[in-house]
C-alpha atoms as a PDB file:
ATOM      1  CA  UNK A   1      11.871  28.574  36.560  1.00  0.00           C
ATOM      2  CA  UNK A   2       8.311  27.717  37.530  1.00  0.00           C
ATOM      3  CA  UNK A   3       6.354  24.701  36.640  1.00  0.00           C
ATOM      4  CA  UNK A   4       3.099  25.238  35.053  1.00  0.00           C
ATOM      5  CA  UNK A   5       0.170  23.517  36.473  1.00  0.00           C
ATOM      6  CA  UNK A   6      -1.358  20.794  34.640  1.00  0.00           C
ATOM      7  CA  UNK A   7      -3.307  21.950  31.400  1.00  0.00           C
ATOM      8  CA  UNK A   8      -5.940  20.213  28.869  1.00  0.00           C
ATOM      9  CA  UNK A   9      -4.964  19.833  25.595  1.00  0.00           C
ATOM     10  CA  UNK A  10      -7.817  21.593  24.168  1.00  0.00           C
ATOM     11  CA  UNK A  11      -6.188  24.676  24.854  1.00  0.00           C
ATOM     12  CA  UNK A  12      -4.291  24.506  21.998  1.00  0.00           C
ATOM     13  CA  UNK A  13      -3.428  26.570  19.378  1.00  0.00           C
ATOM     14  CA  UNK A  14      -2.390  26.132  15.302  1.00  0.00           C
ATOM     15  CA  UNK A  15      -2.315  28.703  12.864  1.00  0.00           C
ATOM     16  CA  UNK A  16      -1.260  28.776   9.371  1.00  0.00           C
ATOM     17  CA  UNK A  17      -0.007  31.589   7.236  1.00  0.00           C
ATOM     18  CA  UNK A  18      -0.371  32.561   3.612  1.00  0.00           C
ATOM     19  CA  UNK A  19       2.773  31.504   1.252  1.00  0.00           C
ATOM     20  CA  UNK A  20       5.585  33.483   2.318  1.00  0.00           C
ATOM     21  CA  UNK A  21       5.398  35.141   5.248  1.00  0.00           C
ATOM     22  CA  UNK A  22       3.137  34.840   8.395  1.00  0.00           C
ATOM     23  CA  UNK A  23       0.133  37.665   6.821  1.00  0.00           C
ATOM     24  CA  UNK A  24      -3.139  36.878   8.295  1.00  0.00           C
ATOM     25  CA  UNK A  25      -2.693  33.804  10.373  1.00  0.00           C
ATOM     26  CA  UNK A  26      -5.641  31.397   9.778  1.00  0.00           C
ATOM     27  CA  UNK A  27      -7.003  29.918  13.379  1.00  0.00           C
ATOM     28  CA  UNK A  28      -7.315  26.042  12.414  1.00  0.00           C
ATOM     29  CA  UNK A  29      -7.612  24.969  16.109  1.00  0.00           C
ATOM     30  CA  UNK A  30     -11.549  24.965  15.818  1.00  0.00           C
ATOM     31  CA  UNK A  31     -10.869  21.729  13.099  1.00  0.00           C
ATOM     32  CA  UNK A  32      -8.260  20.163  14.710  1.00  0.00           C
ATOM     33  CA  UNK A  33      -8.709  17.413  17.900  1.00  0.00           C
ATOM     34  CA  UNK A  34      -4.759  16.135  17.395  1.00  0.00           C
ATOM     35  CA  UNK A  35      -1.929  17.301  16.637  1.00  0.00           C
ATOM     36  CA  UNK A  36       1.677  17.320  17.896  1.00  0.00           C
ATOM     37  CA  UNK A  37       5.407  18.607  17.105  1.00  0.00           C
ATOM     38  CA  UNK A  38       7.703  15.745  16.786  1.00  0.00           C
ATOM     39  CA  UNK A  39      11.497  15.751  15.939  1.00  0.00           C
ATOM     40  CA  UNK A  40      13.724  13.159  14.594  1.00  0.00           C
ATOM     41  CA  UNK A  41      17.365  13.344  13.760  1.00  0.00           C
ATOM     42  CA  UNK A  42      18.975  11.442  11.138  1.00  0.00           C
ATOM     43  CA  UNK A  43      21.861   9.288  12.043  1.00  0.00           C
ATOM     44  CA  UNK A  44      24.485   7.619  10.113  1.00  0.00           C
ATOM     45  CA  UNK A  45      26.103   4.540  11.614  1.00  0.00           C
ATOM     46  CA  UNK A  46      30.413   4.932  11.790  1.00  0.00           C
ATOM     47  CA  UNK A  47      30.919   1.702  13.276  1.00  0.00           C
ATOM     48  CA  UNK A  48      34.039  -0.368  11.786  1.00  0.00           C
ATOM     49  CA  UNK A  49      35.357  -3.650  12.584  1.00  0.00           C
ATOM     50  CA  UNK A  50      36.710  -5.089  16.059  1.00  0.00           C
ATOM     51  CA  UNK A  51      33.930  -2.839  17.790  1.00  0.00           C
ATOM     52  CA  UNK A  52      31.320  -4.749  19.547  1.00  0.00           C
ATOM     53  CA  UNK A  53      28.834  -1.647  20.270  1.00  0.00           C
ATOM     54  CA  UNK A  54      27.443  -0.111  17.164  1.00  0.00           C
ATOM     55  CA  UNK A  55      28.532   4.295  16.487  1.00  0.00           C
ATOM     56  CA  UNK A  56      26.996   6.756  15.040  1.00  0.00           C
ATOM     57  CA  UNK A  57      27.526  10.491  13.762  1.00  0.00           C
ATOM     58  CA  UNK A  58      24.316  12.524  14.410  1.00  0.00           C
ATOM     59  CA  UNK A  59      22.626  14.240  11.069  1.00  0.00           C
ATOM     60  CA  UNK A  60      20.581  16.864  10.274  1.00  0.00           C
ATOM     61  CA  UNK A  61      17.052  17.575  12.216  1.00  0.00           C
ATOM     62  CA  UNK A  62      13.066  16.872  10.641  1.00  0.00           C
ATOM     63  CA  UNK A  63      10.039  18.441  12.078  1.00  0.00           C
ATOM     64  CA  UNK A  64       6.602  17.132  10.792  1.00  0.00           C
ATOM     65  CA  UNK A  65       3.564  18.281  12.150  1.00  0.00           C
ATOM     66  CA  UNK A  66       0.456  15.808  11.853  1.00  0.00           C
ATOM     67  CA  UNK A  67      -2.863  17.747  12.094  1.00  0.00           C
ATOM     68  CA  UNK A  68      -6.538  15.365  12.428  1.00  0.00           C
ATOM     69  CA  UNK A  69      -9.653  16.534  13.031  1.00  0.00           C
ATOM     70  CA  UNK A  70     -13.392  15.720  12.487  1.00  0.00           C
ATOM     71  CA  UNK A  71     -13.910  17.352   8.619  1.00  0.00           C
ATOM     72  CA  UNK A  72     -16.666  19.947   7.678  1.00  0.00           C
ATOM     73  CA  UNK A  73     -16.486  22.124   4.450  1.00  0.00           C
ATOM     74  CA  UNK A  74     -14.523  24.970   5.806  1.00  0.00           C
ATOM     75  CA  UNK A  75     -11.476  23.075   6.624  1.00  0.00           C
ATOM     76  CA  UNK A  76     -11.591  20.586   3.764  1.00  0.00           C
ATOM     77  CA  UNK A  77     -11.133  23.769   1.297  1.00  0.00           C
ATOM     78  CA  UNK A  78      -8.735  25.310   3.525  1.00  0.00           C
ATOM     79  CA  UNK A  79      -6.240  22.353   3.536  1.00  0.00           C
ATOM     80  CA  UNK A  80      -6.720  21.404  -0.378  1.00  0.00           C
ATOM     81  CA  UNK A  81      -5.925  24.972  -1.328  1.00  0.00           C
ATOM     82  CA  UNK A  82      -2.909  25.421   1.174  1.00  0.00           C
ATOM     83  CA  UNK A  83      -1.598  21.689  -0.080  1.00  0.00           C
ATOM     84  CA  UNK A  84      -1.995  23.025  -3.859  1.00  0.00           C
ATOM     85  CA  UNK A  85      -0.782  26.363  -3.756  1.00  0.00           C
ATOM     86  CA  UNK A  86       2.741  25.584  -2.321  1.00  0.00           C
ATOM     87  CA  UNK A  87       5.249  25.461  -5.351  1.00  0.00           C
ATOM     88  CA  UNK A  88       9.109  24.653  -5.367  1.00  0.00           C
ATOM     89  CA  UNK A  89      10.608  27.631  -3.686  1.00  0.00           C
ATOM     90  CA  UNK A  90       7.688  28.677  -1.520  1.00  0.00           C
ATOM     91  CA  UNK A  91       6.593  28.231   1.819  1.00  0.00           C
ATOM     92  CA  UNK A  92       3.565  28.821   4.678  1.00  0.00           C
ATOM     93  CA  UNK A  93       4.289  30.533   8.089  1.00  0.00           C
ATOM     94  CA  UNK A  94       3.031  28.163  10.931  1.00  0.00           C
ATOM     95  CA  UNK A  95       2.510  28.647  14.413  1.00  0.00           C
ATOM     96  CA  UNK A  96       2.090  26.388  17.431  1.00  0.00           C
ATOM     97  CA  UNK A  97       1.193  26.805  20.804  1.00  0.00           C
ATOM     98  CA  UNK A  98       0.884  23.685  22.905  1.00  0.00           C
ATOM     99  CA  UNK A  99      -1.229  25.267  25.756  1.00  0.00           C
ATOM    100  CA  UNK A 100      -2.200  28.428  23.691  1.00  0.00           C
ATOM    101  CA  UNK A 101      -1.629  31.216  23.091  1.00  0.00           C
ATOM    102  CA  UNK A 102      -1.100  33.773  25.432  1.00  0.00           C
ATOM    103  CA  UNK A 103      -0.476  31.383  28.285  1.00  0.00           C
ATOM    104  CA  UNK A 104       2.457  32.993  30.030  1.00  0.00           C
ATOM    105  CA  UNK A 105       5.773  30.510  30.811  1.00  0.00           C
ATOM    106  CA  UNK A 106       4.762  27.895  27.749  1.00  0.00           C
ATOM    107  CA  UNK A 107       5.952  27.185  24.400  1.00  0.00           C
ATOM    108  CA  UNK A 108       5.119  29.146  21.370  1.00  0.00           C
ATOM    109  CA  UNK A 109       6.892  27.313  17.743  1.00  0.00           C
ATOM    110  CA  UNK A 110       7.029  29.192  14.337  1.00  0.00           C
ATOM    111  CA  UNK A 111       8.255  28.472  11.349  1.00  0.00           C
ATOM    112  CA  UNK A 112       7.472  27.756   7.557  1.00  0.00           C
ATOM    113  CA  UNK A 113       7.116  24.759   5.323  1.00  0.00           C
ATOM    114  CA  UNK A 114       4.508  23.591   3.462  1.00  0.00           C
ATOM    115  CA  UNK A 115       1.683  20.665   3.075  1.00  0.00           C
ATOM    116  CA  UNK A 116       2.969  17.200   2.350  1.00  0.00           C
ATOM    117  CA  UNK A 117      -0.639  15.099   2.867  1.00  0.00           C
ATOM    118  CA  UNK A 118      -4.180  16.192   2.888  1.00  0.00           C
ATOM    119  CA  UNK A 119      -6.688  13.130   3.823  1.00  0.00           C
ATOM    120  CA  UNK A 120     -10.650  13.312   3.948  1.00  0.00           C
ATOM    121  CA  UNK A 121     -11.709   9.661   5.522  1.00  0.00           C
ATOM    122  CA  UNK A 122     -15.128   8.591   5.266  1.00  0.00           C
ATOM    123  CA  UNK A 123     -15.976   5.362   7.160  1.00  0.00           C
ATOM    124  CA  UNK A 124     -19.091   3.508   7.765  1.00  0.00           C
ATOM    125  CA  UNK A 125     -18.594   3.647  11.717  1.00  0.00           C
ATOM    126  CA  UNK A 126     -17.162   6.610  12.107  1.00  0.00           C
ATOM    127  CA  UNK A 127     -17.433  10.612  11.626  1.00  0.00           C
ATOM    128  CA  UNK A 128     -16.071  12.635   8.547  1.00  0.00           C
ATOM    129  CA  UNK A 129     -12.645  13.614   9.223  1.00  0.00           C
ATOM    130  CA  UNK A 130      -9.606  14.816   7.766  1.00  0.00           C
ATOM    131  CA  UNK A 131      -5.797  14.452   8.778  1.00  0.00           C
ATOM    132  CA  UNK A 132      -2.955  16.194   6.895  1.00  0.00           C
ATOM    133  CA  UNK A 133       1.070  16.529   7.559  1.00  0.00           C
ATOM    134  CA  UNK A 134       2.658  20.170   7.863  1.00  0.00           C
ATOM    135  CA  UNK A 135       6.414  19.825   6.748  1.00  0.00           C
ATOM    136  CA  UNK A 136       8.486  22.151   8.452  1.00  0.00           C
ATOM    137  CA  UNK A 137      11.190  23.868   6.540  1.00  0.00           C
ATOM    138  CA  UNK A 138      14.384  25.662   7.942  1.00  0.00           C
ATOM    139  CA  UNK A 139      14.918  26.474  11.441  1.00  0.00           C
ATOM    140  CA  UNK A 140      12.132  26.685  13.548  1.00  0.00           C
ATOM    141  CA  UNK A 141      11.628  29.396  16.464  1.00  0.00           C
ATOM    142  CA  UNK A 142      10.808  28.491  19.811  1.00  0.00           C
ATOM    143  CA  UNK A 143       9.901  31.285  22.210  1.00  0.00           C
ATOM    144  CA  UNK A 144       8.462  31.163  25.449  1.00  0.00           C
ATOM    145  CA  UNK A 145       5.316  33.432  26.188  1.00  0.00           C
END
């Protein structure tokens, strides 16, 4: 396997779906200047008595995807209708590309969930923004381009 060079971040690449299936993916790169894919496990602790080192039994897997980005009007609507339209039982297609897409050898992530927070931040000293959380849901696919 090859390494791939050093890359910017700005090369990134998010897309959201419409509820149920990927459809028309919606480019929200242009609003976005962070966003990552982080992974925690659960855990639940099986030590008993006499042991001196703690033990644990690993659990089930969580993928949340923060998004942040300076705000305009475009965006603002975009995320307040995705975070309201998402009932019990449906979802919205995502996709991910850490270095873009189309950049051959890197990561590619899809998958589905659905909005859990949708921010607009004003501050004195600082620009409109926005930041949200994308709750992934399932099994996510990683391919590589």
């Amino acid at each position: 396997m090859t390494a791939l060079s050093a890359s910017h971040g700005s090369r990134a690449d998010f897309y959201i779906g419409t509820s149920g299936t990927p459809g028309t993916a919606i480019a929200i790169s242009q609003y976005l200047d962070t966003t990552s894919l982080g992974m925690t496990r659960d855990k639940a602790e099986s030590s008993a008595f006499k042991q001196l080192f703690k033990s644990y039994v690993a659990g089930l897997i969580d993928l949340v995807i923060p998004l942040a980005g300076p705000a305009d009007v475009n965006i603002s609507t975009q995320m307040y209708n995705l975070f309201i339209m998402t009932g019990a039982g449906s979802a919205i297609a995502w996709e991910y590309a850490p270095l873009g897409v189309g950049t051959t050898g890197s990561a590619l992530y899809t998958g589905f969930g659905f909005v859990t927070k949708f921010e607009e931040k004003s501050a004195l000293n600082a620009a409109y923004a926005w930041t949200g959380e994308f709750q992934n849901s399932g099994t996510p696919t990683r391919t590589i381009q």
